[in-house]
Each structure stands twice: as structure tokens, then as C-alpha cells.
N, C-alpha and C. Protein backbone atom coordinates (compact mmCIF):
# COMPACT_ATOMS: atom_id res chain seq x y z
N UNK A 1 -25.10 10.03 20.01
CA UNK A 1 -24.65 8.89 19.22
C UNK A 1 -25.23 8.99 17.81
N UNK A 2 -24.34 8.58 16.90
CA UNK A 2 -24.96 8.90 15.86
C UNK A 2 -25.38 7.19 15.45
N UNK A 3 -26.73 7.70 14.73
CA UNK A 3 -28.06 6.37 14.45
C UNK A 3 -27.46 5.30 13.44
N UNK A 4 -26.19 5.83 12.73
CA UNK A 4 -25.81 5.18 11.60
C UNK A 4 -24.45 4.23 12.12
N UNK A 5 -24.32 4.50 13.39
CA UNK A 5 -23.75 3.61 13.89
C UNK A 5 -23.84 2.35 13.55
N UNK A 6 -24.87 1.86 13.66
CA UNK A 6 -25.82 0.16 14.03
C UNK A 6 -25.82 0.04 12.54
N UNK A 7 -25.49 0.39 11.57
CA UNK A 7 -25.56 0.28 10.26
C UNK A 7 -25.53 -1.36 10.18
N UNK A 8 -26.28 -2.02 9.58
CA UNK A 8 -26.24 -3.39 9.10
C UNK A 8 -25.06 -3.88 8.41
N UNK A 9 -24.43 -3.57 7.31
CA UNK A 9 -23.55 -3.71 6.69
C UNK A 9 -22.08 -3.53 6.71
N UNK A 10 -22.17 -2.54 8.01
CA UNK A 10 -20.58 -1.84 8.57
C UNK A 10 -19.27 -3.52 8.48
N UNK A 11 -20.36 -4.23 9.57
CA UNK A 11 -19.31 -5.63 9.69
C UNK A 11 -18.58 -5.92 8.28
N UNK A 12 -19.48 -6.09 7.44
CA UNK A 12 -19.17 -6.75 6.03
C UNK A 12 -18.22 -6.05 5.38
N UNK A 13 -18.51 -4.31 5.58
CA UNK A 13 -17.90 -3.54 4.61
C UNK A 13 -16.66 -3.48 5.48
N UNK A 14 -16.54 -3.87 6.81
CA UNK A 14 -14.73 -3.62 7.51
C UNK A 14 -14.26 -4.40 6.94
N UNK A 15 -14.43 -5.79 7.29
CA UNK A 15 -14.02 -7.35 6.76
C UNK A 15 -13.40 -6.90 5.43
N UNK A 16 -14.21 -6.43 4.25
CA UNK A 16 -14.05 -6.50 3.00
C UNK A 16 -12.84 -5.46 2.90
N UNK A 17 -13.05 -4.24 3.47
CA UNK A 17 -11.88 -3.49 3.23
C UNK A 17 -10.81 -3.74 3.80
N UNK A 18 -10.57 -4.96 4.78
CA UNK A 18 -9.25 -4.81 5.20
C UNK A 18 -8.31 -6.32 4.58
N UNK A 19 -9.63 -7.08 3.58
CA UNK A 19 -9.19 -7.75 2.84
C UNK A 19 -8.27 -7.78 1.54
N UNK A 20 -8.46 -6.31 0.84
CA UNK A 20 -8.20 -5.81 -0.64
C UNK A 20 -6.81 -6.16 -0.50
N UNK A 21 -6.28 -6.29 -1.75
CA UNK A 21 -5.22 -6.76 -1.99
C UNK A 21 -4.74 -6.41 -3.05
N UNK A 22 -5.76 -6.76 -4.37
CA UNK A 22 -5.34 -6.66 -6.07
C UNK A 22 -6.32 -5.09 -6.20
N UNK A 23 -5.94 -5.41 -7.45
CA UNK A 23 -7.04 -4.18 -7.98
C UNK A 23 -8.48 -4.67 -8.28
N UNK A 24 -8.81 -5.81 -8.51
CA UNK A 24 -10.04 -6.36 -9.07
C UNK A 24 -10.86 -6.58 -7.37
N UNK A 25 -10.11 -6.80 -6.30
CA UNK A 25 -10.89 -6.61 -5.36
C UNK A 25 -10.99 -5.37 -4.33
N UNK A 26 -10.65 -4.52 -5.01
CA UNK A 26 -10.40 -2.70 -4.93
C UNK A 26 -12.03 -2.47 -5.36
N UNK A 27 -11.70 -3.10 -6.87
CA UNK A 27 -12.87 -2.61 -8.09
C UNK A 27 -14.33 -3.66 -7.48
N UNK A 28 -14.26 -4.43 -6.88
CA UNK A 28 -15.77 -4.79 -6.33
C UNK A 28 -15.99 -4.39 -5.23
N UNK A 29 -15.09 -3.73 -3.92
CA UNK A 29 -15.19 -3.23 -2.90
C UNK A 29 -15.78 -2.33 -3.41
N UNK A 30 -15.53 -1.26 -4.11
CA UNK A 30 -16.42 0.27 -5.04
C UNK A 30 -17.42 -0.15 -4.92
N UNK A 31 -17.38 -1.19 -6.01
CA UNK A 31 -19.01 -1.43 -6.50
C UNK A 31 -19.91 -1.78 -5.14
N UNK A 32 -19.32 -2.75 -4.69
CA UNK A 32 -20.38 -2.92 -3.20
C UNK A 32 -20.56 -2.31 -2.22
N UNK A 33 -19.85 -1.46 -2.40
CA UNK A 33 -20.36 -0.11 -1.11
C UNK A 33 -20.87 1.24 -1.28
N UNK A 34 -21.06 1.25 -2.96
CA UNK A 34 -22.20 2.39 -3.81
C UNK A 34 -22.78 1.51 -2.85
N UNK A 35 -23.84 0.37 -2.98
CA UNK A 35 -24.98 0.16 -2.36
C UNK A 35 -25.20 -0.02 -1.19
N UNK A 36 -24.37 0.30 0.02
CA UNK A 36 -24.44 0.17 1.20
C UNK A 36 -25.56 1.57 1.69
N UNK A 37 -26.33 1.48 2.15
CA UNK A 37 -27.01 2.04 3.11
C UNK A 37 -26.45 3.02 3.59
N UNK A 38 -25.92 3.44 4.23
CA UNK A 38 -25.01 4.15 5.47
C UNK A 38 -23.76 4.54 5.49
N UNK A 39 -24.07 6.02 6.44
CA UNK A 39 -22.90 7.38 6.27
C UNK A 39 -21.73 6.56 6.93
N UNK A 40 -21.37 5.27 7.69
CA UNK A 40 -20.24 5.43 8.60
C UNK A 40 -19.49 4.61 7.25
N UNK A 41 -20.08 3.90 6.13
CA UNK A 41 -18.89 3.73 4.98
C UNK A 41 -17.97 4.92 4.32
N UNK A 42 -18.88 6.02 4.67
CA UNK A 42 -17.69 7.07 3.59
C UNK A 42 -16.46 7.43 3.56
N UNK A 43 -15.78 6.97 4.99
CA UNK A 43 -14.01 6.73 5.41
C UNK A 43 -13.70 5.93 4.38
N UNK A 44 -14.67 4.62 4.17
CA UNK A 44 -14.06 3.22 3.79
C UNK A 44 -13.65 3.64 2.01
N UNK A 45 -15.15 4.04 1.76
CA UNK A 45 -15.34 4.47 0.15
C UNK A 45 -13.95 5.48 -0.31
N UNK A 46 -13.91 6.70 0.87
CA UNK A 46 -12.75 7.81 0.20
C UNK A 46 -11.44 6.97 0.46
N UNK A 47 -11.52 5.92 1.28
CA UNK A 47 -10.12 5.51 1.07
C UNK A 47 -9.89 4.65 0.29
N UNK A 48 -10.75 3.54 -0.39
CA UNK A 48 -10.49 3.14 -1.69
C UNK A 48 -10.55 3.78 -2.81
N UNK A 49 -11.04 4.96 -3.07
CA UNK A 49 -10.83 5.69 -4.30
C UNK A 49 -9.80 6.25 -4.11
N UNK A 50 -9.05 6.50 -2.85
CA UNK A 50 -7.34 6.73 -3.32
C UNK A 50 -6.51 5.75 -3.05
N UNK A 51 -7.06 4.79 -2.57
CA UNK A 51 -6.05 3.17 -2.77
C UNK A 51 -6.18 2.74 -4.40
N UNK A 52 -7.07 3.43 -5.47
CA UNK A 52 -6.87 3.39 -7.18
C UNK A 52 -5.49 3.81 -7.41
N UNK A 53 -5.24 4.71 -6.73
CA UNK A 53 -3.92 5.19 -7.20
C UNK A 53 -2.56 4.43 -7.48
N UNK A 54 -2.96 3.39 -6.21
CA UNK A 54 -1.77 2.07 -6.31
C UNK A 54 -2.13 1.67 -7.62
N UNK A 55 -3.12 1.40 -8.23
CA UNK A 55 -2.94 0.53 -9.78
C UNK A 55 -2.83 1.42 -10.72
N UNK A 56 -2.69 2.23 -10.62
CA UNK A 56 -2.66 2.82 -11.82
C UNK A 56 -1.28 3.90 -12.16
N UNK A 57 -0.60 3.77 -13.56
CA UNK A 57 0.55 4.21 -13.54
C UNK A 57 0.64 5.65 -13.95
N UNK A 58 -0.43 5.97 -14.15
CA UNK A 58 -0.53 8.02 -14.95
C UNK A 58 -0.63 8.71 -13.97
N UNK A 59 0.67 9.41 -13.51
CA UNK A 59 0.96 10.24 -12.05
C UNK A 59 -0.58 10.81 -11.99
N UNK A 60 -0.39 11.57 -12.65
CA UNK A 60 -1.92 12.65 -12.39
C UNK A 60 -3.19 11.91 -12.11
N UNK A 61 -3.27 10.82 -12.55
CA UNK A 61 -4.56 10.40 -12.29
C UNK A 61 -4.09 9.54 -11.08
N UNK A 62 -3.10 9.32 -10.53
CA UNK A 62 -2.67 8.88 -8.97
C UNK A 62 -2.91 10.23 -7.98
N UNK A 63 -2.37 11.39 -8.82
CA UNK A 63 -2.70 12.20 -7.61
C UNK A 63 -4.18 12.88 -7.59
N UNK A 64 -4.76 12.62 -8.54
CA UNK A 64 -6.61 12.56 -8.48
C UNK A 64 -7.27 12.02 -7.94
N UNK A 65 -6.90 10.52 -7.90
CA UNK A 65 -7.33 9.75 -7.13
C UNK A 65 -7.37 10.16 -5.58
N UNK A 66 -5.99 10.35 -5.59
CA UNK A 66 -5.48 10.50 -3.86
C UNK A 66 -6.59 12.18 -3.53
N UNK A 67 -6.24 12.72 -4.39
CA UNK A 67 -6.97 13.91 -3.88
C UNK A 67 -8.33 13.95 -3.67
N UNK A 68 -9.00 13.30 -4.25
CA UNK A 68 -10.42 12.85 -4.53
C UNK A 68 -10.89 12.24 -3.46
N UNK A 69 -10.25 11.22 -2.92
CA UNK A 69 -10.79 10.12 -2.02
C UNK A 69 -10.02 11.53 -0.51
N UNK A 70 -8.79 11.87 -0.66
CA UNK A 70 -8.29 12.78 0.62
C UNK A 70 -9.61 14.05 1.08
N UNK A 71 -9.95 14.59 -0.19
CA UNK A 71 -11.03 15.18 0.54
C UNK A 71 -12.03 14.88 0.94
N UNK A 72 -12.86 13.83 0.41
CA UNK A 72 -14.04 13.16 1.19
C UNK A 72 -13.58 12.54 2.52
N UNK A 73 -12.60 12.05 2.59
CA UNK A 73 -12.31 11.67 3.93
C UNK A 73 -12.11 12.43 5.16
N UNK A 74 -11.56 13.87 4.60
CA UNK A 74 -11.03 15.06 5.71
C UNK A 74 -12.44 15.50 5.65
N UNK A 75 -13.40 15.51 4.78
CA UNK A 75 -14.79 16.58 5.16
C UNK A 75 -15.58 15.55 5.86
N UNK A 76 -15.86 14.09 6.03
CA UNK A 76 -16.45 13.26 6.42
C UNK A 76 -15.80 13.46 8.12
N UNK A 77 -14.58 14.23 8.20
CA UNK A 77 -14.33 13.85 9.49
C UNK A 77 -14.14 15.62 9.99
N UNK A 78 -14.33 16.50 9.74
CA UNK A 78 -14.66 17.80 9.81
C UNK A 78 -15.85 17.65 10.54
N UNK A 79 -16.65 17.15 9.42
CA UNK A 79 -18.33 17.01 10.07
C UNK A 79 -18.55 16.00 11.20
N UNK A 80 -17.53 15.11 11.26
CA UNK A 80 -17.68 13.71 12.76
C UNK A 80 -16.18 14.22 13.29
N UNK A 81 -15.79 14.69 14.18
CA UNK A 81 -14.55 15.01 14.69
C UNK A 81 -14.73 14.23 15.70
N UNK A 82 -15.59 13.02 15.83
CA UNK A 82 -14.91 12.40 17.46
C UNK A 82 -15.34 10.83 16.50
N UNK A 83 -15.48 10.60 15.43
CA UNK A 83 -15.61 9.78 15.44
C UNK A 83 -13.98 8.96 14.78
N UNK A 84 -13.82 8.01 15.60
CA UNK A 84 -12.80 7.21 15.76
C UNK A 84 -12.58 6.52 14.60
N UNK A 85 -13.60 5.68 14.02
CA UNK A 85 -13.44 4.68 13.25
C UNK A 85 -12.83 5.75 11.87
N UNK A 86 -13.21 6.60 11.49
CA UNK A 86 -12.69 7.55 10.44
C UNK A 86 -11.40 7.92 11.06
N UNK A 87 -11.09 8.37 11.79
CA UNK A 87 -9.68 8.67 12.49
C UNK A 87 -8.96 7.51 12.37
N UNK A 88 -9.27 6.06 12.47
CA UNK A 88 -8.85 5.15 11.77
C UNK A 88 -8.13 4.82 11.05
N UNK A 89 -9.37 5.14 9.84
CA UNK A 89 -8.84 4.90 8.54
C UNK A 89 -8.11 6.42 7.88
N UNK A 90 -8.14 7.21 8.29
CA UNK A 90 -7.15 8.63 7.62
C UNK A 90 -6.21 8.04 8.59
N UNK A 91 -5.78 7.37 9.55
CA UNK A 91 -4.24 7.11 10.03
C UNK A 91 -3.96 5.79 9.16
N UNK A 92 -5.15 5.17 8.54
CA UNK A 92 -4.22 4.14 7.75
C UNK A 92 -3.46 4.72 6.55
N UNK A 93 -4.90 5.75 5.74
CA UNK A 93 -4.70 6.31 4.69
C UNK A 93 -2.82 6.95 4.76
N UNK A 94 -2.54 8.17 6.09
CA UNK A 94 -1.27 8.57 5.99
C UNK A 94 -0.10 7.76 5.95
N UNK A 95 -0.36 6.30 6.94
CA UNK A 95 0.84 5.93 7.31
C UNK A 95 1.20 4.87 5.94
N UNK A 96 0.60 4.76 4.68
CA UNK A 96 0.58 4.87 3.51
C UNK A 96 0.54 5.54 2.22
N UNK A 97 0.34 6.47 2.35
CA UNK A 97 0.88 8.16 1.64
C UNK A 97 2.15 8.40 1.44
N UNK A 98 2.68 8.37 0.66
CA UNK A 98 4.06 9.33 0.26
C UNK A 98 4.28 10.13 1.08
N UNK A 99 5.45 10.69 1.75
CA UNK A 99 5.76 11.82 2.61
C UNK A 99 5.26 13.20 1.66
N UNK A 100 5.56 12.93 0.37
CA UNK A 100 5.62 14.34 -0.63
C UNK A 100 4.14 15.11 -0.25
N UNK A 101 3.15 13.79 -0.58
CA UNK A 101 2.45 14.39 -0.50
C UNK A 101 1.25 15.13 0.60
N UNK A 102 2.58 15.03 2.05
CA UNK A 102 2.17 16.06 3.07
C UNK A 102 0.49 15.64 3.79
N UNK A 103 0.32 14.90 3.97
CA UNK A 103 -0.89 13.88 4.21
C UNK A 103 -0.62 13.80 5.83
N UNK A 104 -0.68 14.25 6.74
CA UNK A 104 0.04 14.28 8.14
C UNK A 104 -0.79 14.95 9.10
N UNK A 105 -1.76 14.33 9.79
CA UNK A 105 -2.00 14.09 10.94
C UNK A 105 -1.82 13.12 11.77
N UNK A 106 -1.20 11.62 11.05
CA UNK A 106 -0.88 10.65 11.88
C UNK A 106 -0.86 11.13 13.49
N UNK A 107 0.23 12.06 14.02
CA UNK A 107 0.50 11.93 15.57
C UNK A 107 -0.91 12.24 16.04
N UNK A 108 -1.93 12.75 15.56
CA UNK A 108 -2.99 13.40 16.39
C UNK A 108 -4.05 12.45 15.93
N UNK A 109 -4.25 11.80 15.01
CA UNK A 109 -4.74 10.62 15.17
C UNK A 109 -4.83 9.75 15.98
N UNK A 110 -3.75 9.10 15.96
CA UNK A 110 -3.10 8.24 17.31
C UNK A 110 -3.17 8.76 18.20
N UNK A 111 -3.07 9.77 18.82
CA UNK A 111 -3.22 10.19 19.88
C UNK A 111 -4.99 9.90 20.35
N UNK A 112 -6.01 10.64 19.53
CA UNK A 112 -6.92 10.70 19.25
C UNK A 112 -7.79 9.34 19.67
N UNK A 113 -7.65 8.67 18.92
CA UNK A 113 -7.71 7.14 18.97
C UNK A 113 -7.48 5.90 19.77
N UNK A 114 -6.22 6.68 20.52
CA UNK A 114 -5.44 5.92 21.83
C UNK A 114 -6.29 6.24 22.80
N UNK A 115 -6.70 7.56 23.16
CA UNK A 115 -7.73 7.85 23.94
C UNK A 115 -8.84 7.76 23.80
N UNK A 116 -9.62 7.26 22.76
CA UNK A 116 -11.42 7.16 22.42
C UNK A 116 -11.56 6.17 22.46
N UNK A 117 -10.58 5.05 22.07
CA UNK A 117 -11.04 3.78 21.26
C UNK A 117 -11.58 2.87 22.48
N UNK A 118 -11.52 2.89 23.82
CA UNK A 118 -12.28 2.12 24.37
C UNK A 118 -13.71 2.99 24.94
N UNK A 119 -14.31 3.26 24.85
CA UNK A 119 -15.19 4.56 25.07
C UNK A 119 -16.32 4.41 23.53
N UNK A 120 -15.80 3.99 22.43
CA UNK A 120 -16.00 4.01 21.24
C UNK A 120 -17.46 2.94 20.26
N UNK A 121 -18.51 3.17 20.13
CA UNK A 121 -19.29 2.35 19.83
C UNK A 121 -19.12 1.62 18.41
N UNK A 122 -17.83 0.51 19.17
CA UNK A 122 -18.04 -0.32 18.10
C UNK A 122 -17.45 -1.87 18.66
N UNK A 123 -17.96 -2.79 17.89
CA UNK A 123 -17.56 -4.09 18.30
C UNK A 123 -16.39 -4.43 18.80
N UNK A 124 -16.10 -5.08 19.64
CA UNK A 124 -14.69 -5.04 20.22
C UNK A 124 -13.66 -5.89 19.67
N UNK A 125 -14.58 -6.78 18.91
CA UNK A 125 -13.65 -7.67 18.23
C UNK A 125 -12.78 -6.84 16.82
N UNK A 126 -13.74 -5.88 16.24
CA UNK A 126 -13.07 -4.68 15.56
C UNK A 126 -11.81 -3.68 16.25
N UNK A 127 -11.87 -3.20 17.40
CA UNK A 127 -11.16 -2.25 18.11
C UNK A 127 -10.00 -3.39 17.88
N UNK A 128 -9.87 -4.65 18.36
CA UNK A 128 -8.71 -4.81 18.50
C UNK A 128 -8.01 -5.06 17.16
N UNK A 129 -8.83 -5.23 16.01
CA UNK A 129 -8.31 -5.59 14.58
C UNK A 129 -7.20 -4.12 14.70
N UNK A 130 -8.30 -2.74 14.87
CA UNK A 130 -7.82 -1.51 14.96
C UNK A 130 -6.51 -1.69 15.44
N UNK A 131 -6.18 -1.70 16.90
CA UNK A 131 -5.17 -1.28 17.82
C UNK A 131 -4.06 -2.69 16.99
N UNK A 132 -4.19 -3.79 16.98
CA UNK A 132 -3.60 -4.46 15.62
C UNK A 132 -2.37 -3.74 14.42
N UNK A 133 -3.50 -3.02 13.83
CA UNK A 133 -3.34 -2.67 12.43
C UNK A 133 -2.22 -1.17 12.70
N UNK A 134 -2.89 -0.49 13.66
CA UNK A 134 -2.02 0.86 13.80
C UNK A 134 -0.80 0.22 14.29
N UNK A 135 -0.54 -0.91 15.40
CA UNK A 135 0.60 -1.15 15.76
C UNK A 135 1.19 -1.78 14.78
N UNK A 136 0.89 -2.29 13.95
CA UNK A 136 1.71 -3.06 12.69
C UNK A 136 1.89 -2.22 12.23
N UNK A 137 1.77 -0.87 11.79
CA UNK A 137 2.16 -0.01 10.79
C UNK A 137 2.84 1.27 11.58
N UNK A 138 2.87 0.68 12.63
CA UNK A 138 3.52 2.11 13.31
C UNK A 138 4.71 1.92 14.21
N UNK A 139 4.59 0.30 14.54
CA UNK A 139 5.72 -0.27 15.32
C UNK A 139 5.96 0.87 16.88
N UNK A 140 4.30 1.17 17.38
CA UNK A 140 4.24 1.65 18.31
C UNK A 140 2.94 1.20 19.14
């Protein structure tokens, strides 16, 4: 099990990220999770630095963004391959991605996820936000 599990702040920082909406609460989610403590935010962090991309209109710096936040998220989960909650959020990240830009592990995610998530050390009142959120966006 990894120790950073029990992270103090995880609750706050889910809540907050699944609140964002505008860009100004994009831009204090950043700021408040530089200071978070703990490795299990870095899904949350790489996926708001490519949720910038929604505000901003200069292709290239949309696909910087996306690329920027896409690789911290794929190496954060290279190095944790069973951890769920990152499998998570890269199935939120895709099933919000442009097709173009080829962002596609969704099926093995879900798959992934369908099978860990009760097994999975995390609050249960979270799992079901989870199983929630993928079925709203997947209409499966």
C-alpha cells in the first residue's frame, strides 16, 4: 500500500477538482494544490494543467497544455499501474479529449477500474462519486 494514500488533503483536493467550472476556479485549484503535501494529487494537478487548455484560445498553447499535463499523468501512472484513482482521472481526462488528439485508453481503463474499484483504498463515499462520473460520461 502506498503511505500517501492517507494523505490529509486528498478529500479536499477531490471535492475541489470535481467542482471547477470557470477558469478562475481552474486558476486557484493550481494554486492550492502546489501546496498539498502528497504524491496521490499529481493525477489531479496534470489534469488541470490540461483542463487550461479549455480557456485559452492559442491552439499551440492548448496543445501544450494538453501535452504537459498528458505526460505527467501517463508517467504518474507508469510508476502506480494499479492505482485506480489515477486510472480515474486519465479516463476522465480521455473521455474529454478531442478524438484528434489520440488520447485512448479509455476501454482499458474502465475495464481496469471496473475490476479494482471495490478492492481499492479509498473512501467509499468517493468510489461511488467515481462509478457516478464514468457512467455519466460513458452512458455505460
Amino acid at each position: 500500500m502506498n503511505p500517501a494514500t492517507h494523505c490529509n488533503e486528498m478529500s479536499t483536493v477531490r471535492s475541489d477538482f470535481h467542482a471547477i467550472i470557470t477558469e478562475k476556479e481552474l486558476v486557484v485549484f493550481l494554486e492550492a494544490i502546489e501546496k498539498v503535501d502528497c504524491d496521490l494529487k499529481t493525477p489531479y494537478w496534470a489534469s488541470a494543467v490540461m483542463r487550461q487548455a479549455e480557456f485559452t484560445s492559442w491552439p499551440l498553447r492548448k496543445l501544450n497544455y494538453f501535452k504537459e499535463g498528458k505526460e505527467i499523468l501517463d508517467d504518474f501512472i507508469l510508476q502506480n499501474p494499479t492505482n485506480v484513482e489515477a486510472r480515474y482521472i486519465r479516463l476522465l481526462c480521455q473521455l474529454n479529449a478531442p478524438s484528434f488528439l489520440n488520447y485512448d485508453t479509455k476501454d482499458e481503463d474502465r475495464i481496469y477500474i471496473n475490476s479494482h474499484l471495490q478492492a481499492a483504498d479509498l473512501p467509499a463515499d468517493f468510489k461511488k462519486i467515481m462509478l457516478f462520473n464514468i457512467k455519466k460520461h460513458t452512458n455505460k
